[in-house]
PDB file of N, CA and C in Angstrom:
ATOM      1  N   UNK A   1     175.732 -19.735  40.205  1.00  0.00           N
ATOM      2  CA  UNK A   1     177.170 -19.630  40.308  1.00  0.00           C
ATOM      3  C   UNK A   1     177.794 -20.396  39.144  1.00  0.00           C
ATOM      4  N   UNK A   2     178.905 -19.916  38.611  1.00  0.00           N
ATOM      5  CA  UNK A   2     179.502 -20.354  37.591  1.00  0.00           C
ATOM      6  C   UNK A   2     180.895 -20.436  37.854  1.00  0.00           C
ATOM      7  N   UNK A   3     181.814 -21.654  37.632  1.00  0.00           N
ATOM      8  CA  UNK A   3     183.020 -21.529  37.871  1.00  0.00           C
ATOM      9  C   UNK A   3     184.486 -21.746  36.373  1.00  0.00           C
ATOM     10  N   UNK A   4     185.162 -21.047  36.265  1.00  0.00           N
ATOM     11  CA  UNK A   4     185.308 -20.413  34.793  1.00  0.00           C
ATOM     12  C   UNK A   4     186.906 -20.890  34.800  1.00  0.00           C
ATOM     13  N   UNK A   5     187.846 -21.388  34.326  1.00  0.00           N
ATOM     14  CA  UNK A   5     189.222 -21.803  33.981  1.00  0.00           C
ATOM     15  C   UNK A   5     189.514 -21.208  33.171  1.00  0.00           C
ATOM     16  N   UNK A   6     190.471 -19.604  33.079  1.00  0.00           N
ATOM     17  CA  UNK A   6     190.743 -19.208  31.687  1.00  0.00           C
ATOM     18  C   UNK A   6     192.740 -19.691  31.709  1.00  0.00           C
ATOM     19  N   UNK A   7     192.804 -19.346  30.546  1.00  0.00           N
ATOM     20  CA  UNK A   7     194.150 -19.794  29.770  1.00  0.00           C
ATOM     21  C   UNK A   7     194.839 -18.503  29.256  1.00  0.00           C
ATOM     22  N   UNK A   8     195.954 -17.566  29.741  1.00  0.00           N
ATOM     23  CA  UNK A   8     196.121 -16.375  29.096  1.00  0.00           C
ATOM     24  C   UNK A   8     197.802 -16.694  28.829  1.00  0.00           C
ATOM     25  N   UNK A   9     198.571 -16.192  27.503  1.00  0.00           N
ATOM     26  CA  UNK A   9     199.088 -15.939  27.359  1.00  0.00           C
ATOM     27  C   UNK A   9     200.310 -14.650  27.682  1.00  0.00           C
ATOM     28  N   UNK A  10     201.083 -14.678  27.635  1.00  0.00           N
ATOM     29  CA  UNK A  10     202.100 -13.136  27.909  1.00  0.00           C
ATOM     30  C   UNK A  10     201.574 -11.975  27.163  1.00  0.00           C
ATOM     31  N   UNK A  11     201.698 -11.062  27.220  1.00  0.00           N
ATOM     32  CA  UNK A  11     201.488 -10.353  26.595  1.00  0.00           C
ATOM     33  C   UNK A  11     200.078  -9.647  26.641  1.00  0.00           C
ATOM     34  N   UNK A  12     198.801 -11.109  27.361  1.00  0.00           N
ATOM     35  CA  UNK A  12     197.329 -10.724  26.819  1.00  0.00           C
ATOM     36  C   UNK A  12     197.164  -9.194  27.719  1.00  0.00           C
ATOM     37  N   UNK A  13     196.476  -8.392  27.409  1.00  0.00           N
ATOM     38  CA  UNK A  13     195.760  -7.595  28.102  1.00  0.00           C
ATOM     39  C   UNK A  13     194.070  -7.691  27.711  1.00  0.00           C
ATOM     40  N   UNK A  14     193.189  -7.520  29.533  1.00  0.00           N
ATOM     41  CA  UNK A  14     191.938  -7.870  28.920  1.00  0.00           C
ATOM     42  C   UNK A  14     191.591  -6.242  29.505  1.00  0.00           C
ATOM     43  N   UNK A  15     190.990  -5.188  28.214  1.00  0.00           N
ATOM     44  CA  UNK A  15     190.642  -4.655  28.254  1.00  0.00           C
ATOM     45  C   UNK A  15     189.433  -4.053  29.618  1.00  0.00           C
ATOM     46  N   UNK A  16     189.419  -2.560  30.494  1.00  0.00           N
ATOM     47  CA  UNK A  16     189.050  -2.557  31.375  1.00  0.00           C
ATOM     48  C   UNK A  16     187.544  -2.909  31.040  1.00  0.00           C
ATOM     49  N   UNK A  17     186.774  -3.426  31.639  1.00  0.00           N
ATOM     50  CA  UNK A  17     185.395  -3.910  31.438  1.00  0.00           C
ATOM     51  C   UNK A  17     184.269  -3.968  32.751  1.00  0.00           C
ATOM     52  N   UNK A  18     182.958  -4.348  32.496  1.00  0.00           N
ATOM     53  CA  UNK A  18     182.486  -4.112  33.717  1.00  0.00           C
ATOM     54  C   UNK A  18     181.299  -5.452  33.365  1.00  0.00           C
ATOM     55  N   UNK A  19     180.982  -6.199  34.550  1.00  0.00           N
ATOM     56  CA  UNK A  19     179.617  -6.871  34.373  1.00  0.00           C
ATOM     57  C   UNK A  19     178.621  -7.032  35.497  1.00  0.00           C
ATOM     58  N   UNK A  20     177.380  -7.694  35.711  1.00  0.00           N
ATOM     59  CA  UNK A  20     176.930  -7.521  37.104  1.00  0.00           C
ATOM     60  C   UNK A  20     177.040  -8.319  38.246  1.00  0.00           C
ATOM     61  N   UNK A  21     178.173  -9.369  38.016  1.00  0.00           N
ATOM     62  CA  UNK A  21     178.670 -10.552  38.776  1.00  0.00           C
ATOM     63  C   UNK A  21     179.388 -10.244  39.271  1.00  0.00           C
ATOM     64  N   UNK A  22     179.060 -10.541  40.454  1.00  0.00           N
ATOM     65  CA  UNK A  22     180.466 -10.772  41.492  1.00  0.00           C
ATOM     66  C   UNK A  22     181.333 -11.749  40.987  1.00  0.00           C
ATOM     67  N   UNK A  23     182.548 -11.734  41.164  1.00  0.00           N
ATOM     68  CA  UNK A  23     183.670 -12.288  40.733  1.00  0.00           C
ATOM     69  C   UNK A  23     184.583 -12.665  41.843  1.00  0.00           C
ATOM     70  N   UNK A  24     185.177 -13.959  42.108  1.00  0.00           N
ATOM     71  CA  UNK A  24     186.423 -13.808  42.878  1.00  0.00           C
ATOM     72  C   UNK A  24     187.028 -15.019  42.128  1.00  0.00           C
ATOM     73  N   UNK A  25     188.478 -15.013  42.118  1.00  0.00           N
ATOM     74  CA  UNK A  25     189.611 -15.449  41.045  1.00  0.00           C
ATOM     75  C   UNK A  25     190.424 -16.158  42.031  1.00  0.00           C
ATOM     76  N   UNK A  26     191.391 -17.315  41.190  1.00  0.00           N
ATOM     77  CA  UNK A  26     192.703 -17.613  42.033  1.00  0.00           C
ATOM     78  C   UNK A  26     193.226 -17.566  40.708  1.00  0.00           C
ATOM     79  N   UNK A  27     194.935 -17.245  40.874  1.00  0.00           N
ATOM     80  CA  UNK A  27     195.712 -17.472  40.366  1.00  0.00           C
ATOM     81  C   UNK A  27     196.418 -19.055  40.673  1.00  0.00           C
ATOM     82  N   UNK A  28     196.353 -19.859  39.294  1.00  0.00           N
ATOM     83  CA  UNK A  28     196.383 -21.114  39.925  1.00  0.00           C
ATOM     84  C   UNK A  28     198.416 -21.112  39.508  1.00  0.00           C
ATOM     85  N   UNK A  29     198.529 -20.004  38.079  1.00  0.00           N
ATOM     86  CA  UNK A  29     200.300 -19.943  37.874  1.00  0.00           C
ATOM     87  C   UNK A  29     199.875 -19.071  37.113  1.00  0.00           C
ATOM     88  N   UNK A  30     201.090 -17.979  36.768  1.00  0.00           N
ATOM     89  CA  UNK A  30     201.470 -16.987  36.044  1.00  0.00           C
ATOM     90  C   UNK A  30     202.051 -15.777  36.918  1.00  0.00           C
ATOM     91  N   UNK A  31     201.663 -14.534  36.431  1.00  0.00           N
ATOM     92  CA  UNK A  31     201.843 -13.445  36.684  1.00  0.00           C
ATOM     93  C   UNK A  31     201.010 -12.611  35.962  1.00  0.00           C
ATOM     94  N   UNK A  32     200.364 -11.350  36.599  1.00  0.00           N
ATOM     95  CA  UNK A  32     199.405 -10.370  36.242  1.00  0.00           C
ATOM     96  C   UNK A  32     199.442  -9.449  37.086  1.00  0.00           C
ATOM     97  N   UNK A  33     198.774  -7.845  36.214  1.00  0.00           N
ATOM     98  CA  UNK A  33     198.419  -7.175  37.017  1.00  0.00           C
ATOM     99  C   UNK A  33     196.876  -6.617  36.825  1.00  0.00           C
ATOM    100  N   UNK A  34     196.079  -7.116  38.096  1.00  0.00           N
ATOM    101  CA  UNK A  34     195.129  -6.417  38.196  1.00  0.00           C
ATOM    102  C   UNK A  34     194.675  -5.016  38.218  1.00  0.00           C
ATOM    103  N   UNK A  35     193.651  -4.792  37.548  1.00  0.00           N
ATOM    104  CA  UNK A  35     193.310  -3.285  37.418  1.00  0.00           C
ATOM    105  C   UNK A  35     192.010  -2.869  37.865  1.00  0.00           C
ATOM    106  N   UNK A  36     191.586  -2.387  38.590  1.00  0.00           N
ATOM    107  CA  UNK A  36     189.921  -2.290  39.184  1.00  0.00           C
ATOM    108  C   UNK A  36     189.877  -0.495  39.967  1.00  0.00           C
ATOM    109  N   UNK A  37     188.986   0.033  39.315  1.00  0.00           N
ATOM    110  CA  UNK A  37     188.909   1.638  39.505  1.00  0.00           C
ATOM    111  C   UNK A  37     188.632   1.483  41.029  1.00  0.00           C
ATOM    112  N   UNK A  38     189.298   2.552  41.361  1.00  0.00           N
ATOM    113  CA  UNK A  38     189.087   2.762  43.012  1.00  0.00           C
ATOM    114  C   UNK A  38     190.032   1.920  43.845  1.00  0.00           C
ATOM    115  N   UNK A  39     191.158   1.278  43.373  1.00  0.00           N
ATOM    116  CA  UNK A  39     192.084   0.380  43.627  1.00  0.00           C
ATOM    117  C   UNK A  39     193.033   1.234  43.027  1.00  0.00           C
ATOM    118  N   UNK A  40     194.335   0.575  44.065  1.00  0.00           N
ATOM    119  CA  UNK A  40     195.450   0.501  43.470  1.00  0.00           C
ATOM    120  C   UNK A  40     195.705  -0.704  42.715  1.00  0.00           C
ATOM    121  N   UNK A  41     196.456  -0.678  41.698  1.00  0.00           N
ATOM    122  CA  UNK A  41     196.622  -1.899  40.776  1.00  0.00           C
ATOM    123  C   UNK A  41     197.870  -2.595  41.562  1.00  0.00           C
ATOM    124  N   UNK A  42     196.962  -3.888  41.294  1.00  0.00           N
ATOM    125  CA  UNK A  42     197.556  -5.102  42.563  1.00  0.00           C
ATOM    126  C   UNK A  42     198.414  -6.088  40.935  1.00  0.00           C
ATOM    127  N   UNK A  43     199.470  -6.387  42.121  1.00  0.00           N
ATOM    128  CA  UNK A  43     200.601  -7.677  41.162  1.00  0.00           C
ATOM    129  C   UNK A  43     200.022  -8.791  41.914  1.00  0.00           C
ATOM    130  N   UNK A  44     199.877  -9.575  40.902  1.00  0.00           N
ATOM    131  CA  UNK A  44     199.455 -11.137  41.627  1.00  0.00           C
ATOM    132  C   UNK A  44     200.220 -12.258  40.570  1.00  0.00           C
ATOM    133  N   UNK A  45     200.650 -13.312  41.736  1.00  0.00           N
ATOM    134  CA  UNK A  45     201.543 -14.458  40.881  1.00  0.00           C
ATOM    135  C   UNK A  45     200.687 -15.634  41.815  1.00  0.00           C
ATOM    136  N   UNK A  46     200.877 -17.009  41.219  1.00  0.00           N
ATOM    137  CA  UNK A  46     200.029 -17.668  41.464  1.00  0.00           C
ATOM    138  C   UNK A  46     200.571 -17.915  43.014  1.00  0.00           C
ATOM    139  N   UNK A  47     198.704 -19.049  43.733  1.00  0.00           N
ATOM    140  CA  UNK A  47     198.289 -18.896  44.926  1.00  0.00           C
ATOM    141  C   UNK A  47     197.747 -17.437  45.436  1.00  0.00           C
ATOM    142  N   UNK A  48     197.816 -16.470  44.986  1.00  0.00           N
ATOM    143  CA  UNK A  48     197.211 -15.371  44.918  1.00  0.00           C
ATOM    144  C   UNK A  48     195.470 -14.848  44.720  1.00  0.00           C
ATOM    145  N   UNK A  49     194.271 -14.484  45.316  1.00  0.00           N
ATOM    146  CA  UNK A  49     193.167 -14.597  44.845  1.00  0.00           C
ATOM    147  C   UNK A  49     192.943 -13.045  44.910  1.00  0.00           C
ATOM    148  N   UNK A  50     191.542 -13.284  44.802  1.00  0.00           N
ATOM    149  CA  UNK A  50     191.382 -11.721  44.409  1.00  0.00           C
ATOM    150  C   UNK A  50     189.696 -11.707  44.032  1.00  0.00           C
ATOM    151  N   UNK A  51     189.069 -10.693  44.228  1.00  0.00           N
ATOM    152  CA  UNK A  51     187.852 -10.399  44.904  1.00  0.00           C
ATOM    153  C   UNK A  51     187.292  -8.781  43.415  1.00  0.00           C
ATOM    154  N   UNK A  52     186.366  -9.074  42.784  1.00  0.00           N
ATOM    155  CA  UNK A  52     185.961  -7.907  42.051  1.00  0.00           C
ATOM    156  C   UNK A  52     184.402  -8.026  41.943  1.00  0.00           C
ATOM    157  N   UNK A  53     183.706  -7.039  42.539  1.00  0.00           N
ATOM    158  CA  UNK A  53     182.241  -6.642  43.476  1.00  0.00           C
ATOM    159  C   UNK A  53     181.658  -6.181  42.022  1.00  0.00           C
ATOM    160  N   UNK A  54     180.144  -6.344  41.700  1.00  0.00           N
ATOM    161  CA  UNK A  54     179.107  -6.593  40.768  1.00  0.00           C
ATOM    162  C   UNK A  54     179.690  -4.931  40.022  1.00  0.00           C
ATOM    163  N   UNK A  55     179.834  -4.522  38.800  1.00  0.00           N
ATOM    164  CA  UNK A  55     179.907  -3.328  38.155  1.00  0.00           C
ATOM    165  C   UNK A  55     180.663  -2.392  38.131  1.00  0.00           C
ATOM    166  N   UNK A  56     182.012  -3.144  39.473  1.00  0.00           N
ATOM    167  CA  UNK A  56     183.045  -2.479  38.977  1.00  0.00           C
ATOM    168  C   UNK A  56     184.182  -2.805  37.803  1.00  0.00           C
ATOM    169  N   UNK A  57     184.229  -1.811  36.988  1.00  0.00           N
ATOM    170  CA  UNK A  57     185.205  -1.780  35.769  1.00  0.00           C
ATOM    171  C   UNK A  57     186.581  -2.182  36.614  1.00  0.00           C
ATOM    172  N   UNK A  58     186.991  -3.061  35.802  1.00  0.00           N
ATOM    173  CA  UNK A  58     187.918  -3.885  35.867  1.00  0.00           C
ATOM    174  C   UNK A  58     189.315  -4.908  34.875  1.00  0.00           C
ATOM    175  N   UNK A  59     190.364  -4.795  34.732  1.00  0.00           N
ATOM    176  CA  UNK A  59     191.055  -5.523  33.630  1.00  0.00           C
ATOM    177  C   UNK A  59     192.277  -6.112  34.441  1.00  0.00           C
ATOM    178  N   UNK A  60     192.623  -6.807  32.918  1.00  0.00           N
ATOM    179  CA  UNK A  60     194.262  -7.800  33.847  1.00  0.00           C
ATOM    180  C   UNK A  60     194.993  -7.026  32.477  1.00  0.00           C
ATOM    181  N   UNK A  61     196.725  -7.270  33.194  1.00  0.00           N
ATOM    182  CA  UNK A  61     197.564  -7.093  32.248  1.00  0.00           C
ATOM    183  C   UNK A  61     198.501  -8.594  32.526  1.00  0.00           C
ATOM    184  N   UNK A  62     198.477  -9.175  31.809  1.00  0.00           N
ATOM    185  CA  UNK A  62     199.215 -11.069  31.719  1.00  0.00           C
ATOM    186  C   UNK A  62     200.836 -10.361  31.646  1.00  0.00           C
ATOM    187  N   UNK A  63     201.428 -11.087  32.336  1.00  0.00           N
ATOM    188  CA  UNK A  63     202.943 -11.139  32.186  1.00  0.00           C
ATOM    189  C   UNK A  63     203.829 -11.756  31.935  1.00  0.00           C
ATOM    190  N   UNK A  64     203.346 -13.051  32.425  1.00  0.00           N
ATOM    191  CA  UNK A  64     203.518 -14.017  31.907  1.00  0.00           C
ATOM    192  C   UNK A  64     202.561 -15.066  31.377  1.00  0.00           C
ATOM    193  N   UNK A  65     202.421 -16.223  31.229  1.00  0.00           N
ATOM    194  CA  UNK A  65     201.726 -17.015  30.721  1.00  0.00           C
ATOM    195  C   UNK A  65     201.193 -17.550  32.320  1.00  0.00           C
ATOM    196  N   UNK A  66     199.417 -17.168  32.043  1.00  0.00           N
ATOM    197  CA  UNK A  66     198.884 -17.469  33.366  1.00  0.00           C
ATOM    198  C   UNK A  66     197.453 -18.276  33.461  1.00  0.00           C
ATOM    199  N   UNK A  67     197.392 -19.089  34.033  1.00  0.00           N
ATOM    200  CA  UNK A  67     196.042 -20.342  34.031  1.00  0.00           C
ATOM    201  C   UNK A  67     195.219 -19.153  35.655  1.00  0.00           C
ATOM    202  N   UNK A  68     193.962 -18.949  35.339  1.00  0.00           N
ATOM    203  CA  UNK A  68     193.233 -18.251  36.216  1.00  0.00           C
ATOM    204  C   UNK A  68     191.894 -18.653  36.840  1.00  0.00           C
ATOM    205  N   UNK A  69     191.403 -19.400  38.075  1.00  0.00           N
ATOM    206  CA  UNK A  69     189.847 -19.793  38.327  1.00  0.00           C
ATOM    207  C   UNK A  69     189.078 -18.727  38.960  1.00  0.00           C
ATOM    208  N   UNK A  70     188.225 -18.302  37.934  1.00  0.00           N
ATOM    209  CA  UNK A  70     187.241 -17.601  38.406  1.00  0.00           C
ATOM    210  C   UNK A  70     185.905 -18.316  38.908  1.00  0.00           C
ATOM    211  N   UNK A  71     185.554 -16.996  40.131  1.00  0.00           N
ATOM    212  CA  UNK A  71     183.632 -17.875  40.242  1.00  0.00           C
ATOM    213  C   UNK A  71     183.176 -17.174  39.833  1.00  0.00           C
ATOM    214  N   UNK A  72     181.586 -16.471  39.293  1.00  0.00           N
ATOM    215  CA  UNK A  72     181.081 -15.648  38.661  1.00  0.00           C
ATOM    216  C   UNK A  72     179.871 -16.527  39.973  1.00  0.00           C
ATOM    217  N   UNK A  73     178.831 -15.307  39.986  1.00  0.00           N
ATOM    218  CA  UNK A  73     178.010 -14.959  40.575  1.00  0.00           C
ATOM    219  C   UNK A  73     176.900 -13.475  40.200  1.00  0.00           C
ATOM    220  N   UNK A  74     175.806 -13.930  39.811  1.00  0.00           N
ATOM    221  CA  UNK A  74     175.363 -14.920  39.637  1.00  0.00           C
ATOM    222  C   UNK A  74     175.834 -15.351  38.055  1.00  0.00           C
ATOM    223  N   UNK A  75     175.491 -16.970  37.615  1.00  0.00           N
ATOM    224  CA  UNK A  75     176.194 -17.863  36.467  1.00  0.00           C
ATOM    225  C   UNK A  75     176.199 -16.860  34.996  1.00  0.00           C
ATOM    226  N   UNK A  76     177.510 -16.381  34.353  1.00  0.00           N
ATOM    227  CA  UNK A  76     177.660 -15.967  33.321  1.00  0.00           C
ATOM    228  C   UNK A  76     176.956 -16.622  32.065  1.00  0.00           C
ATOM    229  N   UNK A  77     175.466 -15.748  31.555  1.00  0.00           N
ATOM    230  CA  UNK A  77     174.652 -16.322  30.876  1.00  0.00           C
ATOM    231  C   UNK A  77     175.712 -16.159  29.199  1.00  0.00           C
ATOM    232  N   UNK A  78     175.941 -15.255  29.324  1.00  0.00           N
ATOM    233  CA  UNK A  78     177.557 -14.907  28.137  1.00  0.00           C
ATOM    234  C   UNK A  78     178.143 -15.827  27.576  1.00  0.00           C
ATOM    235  N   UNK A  79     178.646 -16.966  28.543  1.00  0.00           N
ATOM    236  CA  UNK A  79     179.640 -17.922  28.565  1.00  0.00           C
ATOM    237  C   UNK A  79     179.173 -19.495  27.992  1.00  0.00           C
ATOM    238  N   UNK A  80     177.782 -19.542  28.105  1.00  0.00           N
ATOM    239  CA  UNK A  80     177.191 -20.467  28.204  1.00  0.00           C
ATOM    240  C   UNK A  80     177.115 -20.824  26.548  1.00  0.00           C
ATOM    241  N   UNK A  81     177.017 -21.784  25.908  1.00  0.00           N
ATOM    242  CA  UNK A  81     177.073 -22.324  24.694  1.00  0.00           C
ATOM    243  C   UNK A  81     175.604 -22.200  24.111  1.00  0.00           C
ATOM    244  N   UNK A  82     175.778 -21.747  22.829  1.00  0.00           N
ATOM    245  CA  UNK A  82     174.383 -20.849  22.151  1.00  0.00           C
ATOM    246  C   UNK A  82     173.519 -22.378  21.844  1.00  0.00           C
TER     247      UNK A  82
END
């Protein structure tokens, strides 16, 4: 398990993507909209969490300036310092 603090700006969009980790998120402040195929695209502002299952394609659209905690499951070997 890996637990991940990202930092997004207004404007960011993170392209739809897919990996084999389970994922679940809090919005700790901002605004976004989640995007995950087979979903309707969910608005989330902080205190808000949110749940994305191993290989489904998935993206955010930032709306405002938003601080985000993810868990990754199992630990994002990606992330880890070379």
């Amino acid at each position: 398990m890996m637990v991940v603090e990202f930092t997004f700006t207004a404007g960011t969009v993170a392209p739809v993507h897919h990996h084999p980790h389970e994922q679940v998120g809090y919005v700790v402040s901002g605004d976004l909209t989640l995007l995950m195929e087979g979903k309707e695209d969910e608005h989330l502002t902080a205190g808000a969490s949110y749940y994305v299952p191993s290989n489904v394609p998935h993206g955010v659209i930032i709306h405002a300036d938003t601080v985000l905690v993810d868990v990754f499951t199992p630990q994002r070997e990606d992330f880890l310092p070379a």
